[in-house]
Protein backbone atom coordinates (compact mmCIF):
# COMPACT_ATOMS: atom_id res chain seq x y z
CA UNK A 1 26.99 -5.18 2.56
CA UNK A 2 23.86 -3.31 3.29
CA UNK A 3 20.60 -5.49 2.95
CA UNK A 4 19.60 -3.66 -0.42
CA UNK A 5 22.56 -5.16 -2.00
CA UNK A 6 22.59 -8.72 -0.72
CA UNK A 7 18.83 -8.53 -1.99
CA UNK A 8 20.34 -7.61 -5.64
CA UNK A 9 23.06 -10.53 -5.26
CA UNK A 10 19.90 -12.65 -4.41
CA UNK A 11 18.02 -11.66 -6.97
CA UNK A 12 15.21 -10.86 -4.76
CA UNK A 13 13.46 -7.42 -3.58
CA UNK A 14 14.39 -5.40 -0.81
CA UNK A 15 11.32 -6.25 0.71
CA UNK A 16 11.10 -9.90 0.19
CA UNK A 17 14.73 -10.42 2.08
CA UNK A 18 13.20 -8.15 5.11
CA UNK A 19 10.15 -10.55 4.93
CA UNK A 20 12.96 -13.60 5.08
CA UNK A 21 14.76 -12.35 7.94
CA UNK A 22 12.17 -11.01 10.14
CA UNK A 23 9.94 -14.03 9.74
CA UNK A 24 6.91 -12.10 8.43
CA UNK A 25 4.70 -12.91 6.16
CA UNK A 26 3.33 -12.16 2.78
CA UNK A 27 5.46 -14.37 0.46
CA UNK A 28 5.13 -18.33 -0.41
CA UNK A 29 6.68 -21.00 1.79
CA UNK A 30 8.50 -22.22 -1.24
CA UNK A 31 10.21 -18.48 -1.80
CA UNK A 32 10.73 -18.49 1.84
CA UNK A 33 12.93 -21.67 1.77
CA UNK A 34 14.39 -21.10 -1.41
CA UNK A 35 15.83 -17.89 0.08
CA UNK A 36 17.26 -18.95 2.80
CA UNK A 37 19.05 -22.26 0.41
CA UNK A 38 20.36 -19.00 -0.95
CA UNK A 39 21.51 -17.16 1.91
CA UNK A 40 23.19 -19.98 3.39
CA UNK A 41 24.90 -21.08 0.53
CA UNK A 42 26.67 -17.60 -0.23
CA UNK A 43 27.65 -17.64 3.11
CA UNK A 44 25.36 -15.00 4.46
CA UNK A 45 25.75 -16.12 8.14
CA UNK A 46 24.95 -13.07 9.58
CA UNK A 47 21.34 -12.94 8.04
CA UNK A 48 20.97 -16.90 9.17
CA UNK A 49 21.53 -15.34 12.50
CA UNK A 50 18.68 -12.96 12.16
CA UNK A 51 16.19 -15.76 11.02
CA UNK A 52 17.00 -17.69 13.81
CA UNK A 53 16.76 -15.18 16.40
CA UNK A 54 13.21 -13.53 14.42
CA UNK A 55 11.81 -17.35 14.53
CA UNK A 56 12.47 -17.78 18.35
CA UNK A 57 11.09 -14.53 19.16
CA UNK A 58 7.50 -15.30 17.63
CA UNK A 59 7.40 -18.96 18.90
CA UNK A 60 8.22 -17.27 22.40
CA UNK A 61 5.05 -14.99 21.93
CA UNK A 62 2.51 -15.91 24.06
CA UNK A 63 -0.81 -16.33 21.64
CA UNK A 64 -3.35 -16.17 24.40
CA UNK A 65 -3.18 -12.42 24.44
CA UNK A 66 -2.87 -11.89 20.65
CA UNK A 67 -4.07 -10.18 17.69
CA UNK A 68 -3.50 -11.45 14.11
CA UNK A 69 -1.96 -9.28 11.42
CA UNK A 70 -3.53 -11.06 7.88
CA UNK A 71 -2.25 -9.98 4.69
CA UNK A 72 -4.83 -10.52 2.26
CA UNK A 73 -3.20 -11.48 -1.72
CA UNK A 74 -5.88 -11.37 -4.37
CA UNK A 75 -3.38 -11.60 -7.39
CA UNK A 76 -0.02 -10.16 -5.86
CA UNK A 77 0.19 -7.41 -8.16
CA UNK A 78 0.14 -4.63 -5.74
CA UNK A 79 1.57 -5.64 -2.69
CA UNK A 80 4.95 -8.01 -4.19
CA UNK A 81 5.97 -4.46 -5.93
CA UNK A 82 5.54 -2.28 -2.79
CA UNK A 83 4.93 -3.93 0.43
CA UNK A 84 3.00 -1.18 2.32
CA UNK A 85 2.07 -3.48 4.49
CA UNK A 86 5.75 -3.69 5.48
CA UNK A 87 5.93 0.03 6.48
CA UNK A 88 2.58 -0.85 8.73
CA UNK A 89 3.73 -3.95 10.60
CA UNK A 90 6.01 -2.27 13.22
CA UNK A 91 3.92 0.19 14.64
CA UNK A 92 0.94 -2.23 14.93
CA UNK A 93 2.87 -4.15 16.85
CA UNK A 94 3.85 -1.34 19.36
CA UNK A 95 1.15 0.06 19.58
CA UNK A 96 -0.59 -3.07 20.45
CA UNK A 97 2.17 -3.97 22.98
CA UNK A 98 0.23 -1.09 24.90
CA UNK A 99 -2.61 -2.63 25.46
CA UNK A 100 -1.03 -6.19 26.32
CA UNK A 101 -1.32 -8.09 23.10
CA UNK A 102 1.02 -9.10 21.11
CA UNK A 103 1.32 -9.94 17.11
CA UNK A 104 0.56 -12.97 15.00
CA UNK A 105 1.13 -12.78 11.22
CA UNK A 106 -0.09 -14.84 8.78
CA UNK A 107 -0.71 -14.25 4.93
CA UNK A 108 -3.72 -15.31 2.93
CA UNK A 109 -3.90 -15.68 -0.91
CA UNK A 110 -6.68 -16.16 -3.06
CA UNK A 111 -5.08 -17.72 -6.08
CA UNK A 112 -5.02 -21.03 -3.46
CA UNK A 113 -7.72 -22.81 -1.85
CA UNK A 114 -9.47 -20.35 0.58
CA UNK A 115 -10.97 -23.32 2.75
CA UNK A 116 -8.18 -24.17 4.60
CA UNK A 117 -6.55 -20.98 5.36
CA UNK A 118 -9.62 -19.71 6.85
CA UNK A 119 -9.41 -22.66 8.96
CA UNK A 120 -6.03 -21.84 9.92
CA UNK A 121 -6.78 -18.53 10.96
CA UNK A 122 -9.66 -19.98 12.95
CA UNK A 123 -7.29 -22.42 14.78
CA UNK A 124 -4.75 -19.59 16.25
CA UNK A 125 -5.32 -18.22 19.62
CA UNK A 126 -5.89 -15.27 18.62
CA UNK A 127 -8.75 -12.32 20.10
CA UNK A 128 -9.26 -10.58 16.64
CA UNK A 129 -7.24 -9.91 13.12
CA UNK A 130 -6.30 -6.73 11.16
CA UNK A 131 -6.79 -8.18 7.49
CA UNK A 132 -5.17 -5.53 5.33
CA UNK A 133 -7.21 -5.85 2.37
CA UNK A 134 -5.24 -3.43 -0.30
CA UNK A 135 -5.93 -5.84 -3.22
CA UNK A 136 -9.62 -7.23 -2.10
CA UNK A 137 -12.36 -6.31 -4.13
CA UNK A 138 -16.47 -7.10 -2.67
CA UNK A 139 -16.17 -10.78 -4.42
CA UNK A 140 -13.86 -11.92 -1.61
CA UNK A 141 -15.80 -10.51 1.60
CA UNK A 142 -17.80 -13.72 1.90
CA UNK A 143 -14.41 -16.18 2.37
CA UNK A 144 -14.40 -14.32 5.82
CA UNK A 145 -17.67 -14.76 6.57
CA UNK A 146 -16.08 -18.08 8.04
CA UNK A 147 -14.21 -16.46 10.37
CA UNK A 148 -15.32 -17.06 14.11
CA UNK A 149 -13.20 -13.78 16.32
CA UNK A 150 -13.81 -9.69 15.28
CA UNK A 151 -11.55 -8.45 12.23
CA UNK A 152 -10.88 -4.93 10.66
CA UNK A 153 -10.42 -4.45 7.31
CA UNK A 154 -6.99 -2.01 6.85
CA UNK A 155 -6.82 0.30 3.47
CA UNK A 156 -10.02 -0.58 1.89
CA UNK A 157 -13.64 0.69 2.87
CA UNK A 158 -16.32 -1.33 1.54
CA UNK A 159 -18.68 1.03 1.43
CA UNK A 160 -21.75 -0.79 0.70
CA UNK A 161 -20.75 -4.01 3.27
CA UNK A 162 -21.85 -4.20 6.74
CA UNK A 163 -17.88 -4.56 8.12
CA UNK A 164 -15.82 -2.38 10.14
CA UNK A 165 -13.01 -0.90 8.07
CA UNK A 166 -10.17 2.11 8.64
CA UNK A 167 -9.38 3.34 5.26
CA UNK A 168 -7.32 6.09 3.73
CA UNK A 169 -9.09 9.23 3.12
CA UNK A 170 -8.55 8.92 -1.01
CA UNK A 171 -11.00 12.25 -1.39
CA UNK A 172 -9.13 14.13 0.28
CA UNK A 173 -5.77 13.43 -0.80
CA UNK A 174 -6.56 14.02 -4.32
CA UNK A 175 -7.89 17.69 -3.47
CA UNK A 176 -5.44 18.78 -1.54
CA UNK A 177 -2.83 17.65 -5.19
CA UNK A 178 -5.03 19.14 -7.00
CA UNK A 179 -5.67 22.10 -4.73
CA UNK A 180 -2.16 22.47 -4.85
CA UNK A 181 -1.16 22.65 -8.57
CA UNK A 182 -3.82 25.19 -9.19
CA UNK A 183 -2.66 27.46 -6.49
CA UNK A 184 0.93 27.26 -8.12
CA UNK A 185 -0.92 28.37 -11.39
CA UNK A 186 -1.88 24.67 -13.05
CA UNK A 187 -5.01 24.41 -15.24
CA UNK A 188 -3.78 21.86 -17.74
CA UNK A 189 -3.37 19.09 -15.55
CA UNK A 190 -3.76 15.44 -16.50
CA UNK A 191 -4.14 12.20 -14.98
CA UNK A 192 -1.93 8.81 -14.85
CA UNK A 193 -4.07 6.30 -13.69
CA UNK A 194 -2.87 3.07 -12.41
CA UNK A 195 -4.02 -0.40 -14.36
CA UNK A 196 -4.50 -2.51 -11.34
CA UNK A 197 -8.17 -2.34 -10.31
CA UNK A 198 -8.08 -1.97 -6.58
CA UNK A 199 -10.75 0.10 -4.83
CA UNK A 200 -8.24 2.92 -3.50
CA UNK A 201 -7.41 3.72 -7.04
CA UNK A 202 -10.82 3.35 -7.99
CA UNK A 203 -11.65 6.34 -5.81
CA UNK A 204 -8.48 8.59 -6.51
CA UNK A 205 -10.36 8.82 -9.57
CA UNK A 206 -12.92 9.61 -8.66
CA UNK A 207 -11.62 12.12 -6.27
CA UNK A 208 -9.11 13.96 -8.73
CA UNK A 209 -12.26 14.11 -11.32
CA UNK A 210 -14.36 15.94 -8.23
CA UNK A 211 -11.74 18.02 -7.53
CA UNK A 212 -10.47 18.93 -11.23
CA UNK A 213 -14.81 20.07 -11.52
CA UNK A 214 -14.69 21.72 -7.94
CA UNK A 215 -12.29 24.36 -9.23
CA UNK A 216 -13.59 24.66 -12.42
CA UNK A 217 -11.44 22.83 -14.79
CA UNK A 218 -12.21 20.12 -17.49
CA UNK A 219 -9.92 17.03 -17.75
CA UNK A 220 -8.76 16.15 -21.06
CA UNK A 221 -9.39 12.95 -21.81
CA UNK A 222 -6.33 13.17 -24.26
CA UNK A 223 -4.25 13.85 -20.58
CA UNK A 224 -5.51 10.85 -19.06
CA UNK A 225 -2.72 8.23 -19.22
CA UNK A 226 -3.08 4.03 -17.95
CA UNK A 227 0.00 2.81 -17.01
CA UNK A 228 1.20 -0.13 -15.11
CA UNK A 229 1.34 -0.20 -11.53
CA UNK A 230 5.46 -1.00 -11.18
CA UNK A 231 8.35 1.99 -11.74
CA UNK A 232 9.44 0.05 -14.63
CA UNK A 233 6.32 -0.95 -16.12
CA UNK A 234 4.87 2.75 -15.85
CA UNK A 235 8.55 3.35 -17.64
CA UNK A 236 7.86 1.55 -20.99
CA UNK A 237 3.91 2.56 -21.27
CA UNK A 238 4.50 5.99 -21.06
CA UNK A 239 7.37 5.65 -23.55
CA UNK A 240 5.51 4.49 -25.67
CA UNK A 241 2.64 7.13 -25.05
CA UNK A 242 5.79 9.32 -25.59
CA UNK A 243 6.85 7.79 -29.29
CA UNK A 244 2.59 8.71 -30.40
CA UNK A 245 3.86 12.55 -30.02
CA UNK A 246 0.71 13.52 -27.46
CA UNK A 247 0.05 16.88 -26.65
CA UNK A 248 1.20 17.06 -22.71
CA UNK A 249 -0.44 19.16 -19.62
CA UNK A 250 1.58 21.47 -17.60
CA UNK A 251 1.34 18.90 -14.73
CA UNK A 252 -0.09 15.54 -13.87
CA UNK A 253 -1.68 13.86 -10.72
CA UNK A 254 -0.77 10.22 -10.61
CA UNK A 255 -2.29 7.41 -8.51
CA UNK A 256 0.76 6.58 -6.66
CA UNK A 257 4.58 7.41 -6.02
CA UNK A 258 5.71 4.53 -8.16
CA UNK A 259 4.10 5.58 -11.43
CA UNK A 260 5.21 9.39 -10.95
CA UNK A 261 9.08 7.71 -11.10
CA UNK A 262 8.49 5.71 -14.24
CA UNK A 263 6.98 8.57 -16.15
CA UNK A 264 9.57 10.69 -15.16
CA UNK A 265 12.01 8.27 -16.31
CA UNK A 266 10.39 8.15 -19.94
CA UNK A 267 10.18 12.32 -19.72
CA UNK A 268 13.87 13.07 -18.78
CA UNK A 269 14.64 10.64 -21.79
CA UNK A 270 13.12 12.53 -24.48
CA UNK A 271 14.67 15.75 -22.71
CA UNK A 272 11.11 16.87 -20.94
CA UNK A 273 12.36 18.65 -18.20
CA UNK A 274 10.65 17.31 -14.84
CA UNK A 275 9.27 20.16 -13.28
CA UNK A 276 10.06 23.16 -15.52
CA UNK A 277 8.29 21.26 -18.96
CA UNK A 278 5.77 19.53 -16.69
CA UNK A 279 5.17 18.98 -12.77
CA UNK A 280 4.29 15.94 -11.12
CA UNK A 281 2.61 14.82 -8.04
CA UNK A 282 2.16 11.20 -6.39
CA UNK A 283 0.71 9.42 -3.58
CA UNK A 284 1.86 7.55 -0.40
CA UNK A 285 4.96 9.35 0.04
CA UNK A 286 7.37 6.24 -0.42
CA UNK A 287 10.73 6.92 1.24
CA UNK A 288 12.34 5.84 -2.04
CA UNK A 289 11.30 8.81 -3.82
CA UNK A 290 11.82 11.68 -0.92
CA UNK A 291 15.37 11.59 -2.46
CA UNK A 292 14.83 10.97 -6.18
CA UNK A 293 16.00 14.12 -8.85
CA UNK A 294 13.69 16.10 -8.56
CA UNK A 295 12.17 15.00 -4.82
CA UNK A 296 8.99 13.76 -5.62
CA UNK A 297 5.94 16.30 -4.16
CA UNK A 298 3.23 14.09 -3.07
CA UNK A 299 0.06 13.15 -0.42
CA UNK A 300 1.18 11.29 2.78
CA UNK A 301 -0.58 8.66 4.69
CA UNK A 302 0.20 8.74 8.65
CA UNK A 303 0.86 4.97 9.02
CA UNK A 304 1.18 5.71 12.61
CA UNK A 305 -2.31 6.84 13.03
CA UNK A 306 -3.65 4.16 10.15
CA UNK A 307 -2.05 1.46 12.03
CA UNK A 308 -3.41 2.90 15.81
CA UNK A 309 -6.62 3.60 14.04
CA UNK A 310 -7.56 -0.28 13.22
CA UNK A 311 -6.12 -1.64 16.70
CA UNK A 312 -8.10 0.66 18.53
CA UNK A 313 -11.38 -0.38 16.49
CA UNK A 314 -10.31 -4.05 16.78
CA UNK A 315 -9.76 -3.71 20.70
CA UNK A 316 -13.09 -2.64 21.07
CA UNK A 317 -14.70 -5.27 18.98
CA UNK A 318 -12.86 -7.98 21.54
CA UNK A 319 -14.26 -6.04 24.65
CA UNK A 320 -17.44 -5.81 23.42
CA UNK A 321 -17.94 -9.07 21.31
CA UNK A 322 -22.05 -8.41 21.74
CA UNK A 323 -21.24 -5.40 19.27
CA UNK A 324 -20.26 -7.99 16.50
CA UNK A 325 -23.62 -10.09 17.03
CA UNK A 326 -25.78 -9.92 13.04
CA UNK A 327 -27.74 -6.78 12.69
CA UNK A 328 -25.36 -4.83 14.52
CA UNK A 329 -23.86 -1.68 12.82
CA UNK A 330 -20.36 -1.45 11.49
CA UNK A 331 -17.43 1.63 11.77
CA UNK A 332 -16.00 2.86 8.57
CA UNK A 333 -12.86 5.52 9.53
CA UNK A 334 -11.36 7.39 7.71
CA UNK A 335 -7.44 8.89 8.09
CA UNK A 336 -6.64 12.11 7.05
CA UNK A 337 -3.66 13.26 4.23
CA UNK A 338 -0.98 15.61 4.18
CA UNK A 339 0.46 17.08 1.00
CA UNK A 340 4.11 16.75 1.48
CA UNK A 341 6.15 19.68 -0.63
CA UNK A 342 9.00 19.42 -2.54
CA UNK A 343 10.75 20.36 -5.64
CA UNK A 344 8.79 18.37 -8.59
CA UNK A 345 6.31 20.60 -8.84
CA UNK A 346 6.65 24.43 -10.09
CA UNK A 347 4.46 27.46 -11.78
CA UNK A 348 4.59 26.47 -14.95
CA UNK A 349 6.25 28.91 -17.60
């Protein structure tokens, strides 16, 4: 059985049984063990094998030369759906191998007492941490405030906060999807905009809206959809957009990959034909959808780069710890986009 189906036979996601087995973070301790009651009770020895194996590897790892990979959980929202961080942790950890250090993980979550996790980051030998900071808004800034090594913040900018931060380049993703539709002859296009209120979707918006003006067109606000962040909820708001009879663009930009395959779901339904009726285009460039019907066009995010991006910026904070003293200035990066082509997207007839 592949690991995709013994997830389904668990009842779990994909992700969450690669967090199991790898020993990585980002999930309760009481899903944790509960998984693994699971996994040994239908006899899943092979997997027990893997945990086993995963758990004496990082107890092996030396933590005097380490870094600390934090995932930050505000309300879980984002990150249990699609673990991004998931598609991060790997090359962080080889590319930091490079320099000498290895990788600590460790997951943070608001909704319990921030105290003593703080404190628990403070106790590990550790130089630095990457916190990757997808769902934290300003509000939760000052919990680290506590924290006594360098950090980088990883997919959120901060723009107004005096901390270093590598971020995706939101801006310029949006024009080149925009960019894009009008050049294959799009001037009706419309906007679904995600529900969860994280900063990166917070600027798509206002990217796409500076784009959609840069080239002259007017967005109606009768094309601007709200859906919910997850495939399936995107799925029943749009159907229900659907059963209102709305007048449709030609084409719609959409906060992220995972939206674009709901909507299309609730299109194809009601015999919309995805892309001759109307074209879509996402975001992030999830490897689920490279092979969905049609395969989805949409902005990628190097991870590789991302991920090099905030070690190198966290490296030199720990060689240079008199940069971090109060007063001192912070670095905000930003990494680049690349539309990625493919069929859902077409001159509309």
């Amino acid at each position: 059985m592949t690991n995709r189906e013994i997830a389904a036979q668990l009842n779990i996601s994909p992700a969450t049984l690669s967090l199991v087995i790898n020993n990585k973070p980002g999930i309760s301790a009481a899903t944790r063990e509960r998984v693994l009651r699971d996994i040994e009770a239908q006899g899943f020895s092979c997997l027990l094998k893997k945990v086993k194996e995963a758990s004496k590897s990082n107890s092996q790892h030396s933590e005097q030369n380490s870094i600390c990979f934090v995932v930050y959980k505000r309300d879980g929202k984002i990150l249990d759906t699609h673990s991004f961080f998931l598609l991060l942790i790997e090359s962080i950890e080889s590319y930091a191998q490079r320099f000498g250090y290895n990788t600590l993980f460790l997951s943070i979550d608001r909704r319990n007492p921030m105290e003593p996790q703080i404190q628990r980051l403070n106790a590990l030998d550790c130089k630095g941490a990457i916190i990757f900071a997808t769902e934290m808004l300003d509000d939760d800034i000052s919990y680290f405030s506590a924290v006594n090594r360098p950090y980088v913040l990883l997919d959120n900018d901060f723009p107004h906060m005096n901390v270093d931060s590598v971020a995706i380049n939101n801006t310029l993703g949006t024009f080149q999807a925009v960019e894009y539709l009008v050049r294959m002859g799009h001037n009706r296009i419309g906007y679904l905009q995600s529900s969860n209120p994280i900063n990166s979707f917070a600027e798509r918006e206002r990217g796409f809206r500076e784009a959609m003006a840069s080239f002259g067109l007017t967005l109606d606000p009768n094309h601007v959809f709200k859906v919910n962040y997850t495939e399936e909820g995107a799925y029943q708001d749009f159907r229900k957009y659907l059963a209102m009879h709305p007048s449709l663009p030609t084409a719609f930009f959409a906060d992220d990959d995972t939206i674009v395959a709901g909507v299309m779901k609730a299109l194809v339904e009601v015999g919309i034909s995805v892309p001759h009726d109307v074209s879509l285009i996402g975001f992030n460039d999830r490897p689920d959808y490279a092979k969905s019907s049609p395969a989805l066009t949409t902005i990628l995010v190097p991870k590789y780069a991302f991920s090099a991006m905030a070690v190198d910026l966290l490296l030199k904070r720990i060689k240079n710890p008199g940069l971090i003293q109060e007063g001192q200035h912070s670095y905000k990066y930003r990494i680049g986009t690349e539309l990625v082509i493919r069929s859902s997207v077409v001159s509309p007839s």
